[in-house]
Each structure stands twice: as C-alpha cells, then as structure tokens.
C-alpha atoms as a PDB file:
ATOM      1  CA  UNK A   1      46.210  63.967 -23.254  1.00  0.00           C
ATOM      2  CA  UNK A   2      44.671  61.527 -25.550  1.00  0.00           C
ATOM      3  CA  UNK A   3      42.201  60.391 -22.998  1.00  0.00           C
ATOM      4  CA  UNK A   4      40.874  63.520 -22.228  1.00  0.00           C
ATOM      5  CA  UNK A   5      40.391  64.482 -26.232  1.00  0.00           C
ATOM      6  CA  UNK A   6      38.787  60.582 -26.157  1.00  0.00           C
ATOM      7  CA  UNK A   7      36.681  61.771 -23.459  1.00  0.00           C
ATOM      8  CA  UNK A   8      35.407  64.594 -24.850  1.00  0.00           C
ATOM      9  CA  UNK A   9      34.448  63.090 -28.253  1.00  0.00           C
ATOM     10  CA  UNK A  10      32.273  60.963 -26.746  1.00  0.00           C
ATOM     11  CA  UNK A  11      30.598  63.522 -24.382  1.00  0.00           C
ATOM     12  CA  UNK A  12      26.773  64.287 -26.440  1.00  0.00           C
ATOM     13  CA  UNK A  13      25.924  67.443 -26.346  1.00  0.00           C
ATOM     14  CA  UNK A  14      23.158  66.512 -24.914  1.00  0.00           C
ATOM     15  CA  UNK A  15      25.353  65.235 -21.460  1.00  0.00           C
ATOM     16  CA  UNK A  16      27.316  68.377 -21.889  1.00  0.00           C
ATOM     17  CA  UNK A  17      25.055  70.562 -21.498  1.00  0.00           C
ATOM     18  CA  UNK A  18      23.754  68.617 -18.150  1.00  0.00           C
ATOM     19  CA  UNK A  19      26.817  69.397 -16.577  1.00  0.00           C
ATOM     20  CA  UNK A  20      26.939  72.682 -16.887  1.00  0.00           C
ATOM     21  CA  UNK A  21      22.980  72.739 -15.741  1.00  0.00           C
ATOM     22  CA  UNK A  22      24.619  71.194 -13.265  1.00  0.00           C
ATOM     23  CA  UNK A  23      27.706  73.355 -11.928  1.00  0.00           C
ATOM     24  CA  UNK A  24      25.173  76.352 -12.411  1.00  0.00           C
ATOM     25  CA  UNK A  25      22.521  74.781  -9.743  1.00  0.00           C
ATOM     26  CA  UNK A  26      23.894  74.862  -7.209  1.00  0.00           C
ATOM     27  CA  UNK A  27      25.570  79.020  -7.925  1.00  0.00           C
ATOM     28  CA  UNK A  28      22.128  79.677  -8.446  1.00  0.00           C
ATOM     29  CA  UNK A  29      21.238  78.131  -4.837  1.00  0.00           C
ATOM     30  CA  UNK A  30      23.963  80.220  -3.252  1.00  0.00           C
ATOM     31  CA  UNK A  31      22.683  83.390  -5.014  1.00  0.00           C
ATOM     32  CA  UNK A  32      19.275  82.886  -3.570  1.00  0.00           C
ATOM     33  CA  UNK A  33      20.344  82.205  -0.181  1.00  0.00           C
ATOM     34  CA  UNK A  34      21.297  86.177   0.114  1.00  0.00           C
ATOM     35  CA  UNK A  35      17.765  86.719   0.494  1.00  0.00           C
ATOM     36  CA  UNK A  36      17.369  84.597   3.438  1.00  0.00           C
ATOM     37  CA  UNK A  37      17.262  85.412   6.945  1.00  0.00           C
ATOM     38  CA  UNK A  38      19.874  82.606   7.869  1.00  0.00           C
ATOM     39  CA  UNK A  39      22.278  82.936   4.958  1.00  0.00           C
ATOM     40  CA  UNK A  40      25.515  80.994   6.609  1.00  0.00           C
ATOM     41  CA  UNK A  41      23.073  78.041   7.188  1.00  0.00           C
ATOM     42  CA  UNK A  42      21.237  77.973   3.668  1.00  0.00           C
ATOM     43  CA  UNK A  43      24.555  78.508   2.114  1.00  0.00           C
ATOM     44  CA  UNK A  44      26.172  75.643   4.644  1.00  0.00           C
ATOM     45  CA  UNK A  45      23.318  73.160   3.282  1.00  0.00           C
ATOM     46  CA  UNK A  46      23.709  74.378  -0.536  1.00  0.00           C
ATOM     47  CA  UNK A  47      27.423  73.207   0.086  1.00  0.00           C
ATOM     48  CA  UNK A  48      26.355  69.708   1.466  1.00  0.00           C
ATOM     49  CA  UNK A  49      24.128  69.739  -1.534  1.00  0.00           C
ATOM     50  CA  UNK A  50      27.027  70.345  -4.202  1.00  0.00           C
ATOM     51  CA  UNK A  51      29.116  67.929  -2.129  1.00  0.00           C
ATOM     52  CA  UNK A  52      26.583  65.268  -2.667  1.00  0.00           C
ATOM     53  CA  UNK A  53      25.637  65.899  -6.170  1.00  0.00           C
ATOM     54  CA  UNK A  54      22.015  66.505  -5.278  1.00  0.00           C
ATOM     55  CA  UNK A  55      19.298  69.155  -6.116  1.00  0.00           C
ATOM     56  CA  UNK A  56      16.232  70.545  -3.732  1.00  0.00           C
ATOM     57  CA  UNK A  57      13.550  68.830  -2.984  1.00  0.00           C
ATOM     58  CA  UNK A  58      10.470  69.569  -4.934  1.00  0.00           C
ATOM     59  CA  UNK A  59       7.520  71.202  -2.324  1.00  0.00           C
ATOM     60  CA  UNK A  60       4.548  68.401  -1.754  1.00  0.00           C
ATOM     61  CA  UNK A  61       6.772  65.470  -3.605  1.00  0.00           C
ATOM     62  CA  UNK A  62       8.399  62.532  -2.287  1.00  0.00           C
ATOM     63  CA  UNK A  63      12.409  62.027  -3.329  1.00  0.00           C
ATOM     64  CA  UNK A  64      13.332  59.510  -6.225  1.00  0.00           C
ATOM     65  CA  UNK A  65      13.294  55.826  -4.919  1.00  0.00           C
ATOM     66  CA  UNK A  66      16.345  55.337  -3.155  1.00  0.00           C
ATOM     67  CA  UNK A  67      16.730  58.841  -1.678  1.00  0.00           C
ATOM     68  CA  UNK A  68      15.590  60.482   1.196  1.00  0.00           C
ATOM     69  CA  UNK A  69      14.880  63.889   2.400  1.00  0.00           C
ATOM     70  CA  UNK A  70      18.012  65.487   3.884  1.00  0.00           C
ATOM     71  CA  UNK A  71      18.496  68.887   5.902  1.00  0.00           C
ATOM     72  CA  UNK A  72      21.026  70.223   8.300  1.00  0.00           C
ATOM     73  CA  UNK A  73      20.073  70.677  11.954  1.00  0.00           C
ATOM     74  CA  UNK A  74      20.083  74.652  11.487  1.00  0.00           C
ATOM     75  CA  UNK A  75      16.684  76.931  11.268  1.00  0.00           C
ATOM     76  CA  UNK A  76      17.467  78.042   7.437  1.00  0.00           C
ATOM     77  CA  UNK A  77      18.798  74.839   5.604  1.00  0.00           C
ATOM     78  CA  UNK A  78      17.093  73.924   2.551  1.00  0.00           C
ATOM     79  CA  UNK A  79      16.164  70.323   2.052  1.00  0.00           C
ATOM     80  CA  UNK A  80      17.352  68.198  -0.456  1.00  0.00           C
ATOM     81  CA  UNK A  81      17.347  64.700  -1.637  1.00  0.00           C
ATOM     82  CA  UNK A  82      19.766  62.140  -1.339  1.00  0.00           C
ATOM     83  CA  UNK A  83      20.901  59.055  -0.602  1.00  0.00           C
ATOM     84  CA  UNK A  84      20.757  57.425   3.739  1.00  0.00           C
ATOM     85  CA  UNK A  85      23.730  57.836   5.548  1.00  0.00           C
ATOM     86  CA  UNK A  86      25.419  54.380   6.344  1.00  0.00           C
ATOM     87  CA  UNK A  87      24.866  53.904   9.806  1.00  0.00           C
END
C-alpha cells in the first residue's frame, strides 16, 4: 500500500495526464475503425498496437529512429510504428 501512495506522489501531472492520453488512443482507434470497410482487421491491428504501446504512423513521415513501420498482413490494418521483431 505504501508503494503505490509513493508511486503516485511522484507521478507529475504532467506524466499523468500522458497516460490517460494514452489509454484513450488507442479507444479512440477502435471507435474509428467502425467506419471502415474491414473492421475485424483494423480493430485486430489497433489491438497489436495497444499491445505494443505504439501509436499510428503519421502519413508522408518516417517512424522515430529505432522503429519501423508495422502492419498486419490483412487489407484494412492500420500501420503503426514500432520496434523490429527479433528474428
């Protein structure tokens, strides 16, 4: 119990707040995916997303350095940045 009171005193608000941005991305993604044609596979990559920790990739940009484009293999998967599979 004390760790978890310790924990949150020294959580900014700042740090906070990116967490929930954070837990909220990724509803938003699976909102949005209603509107596509291939919702079980947009959803399906939103989930591989969340699972990951990772956020879309931004049209016309390159990932971060250290990342790389990632997409599942179905017609409607969104593609996102993250780190290479270790082979």
């Amino acid at each position: 119990m004390r760790i978890v009171i310790f924990l949150a005193l020294m959580m900014t608000p700042i740090a906070a707040q990116a967490m929930v941005i954070k837990g909220d991305y990724h509803e938003r993604m699976f909102e949005k995916c209603k509107d596509v044609a291939g919702y079980k596979c947009c959803r399906a990559s939103v989930h591989q997303m969340r699972a990951e920790n990772a956020q879309l990739k931004e049209k016309d940009k390159d990932c971060p350095y250290g990342k790389v484009p990632k997409t599942l293999s179905c017609p409607a998967s969104l593609t996102w940045c993250g780190y290479k599979d270790k082979d």
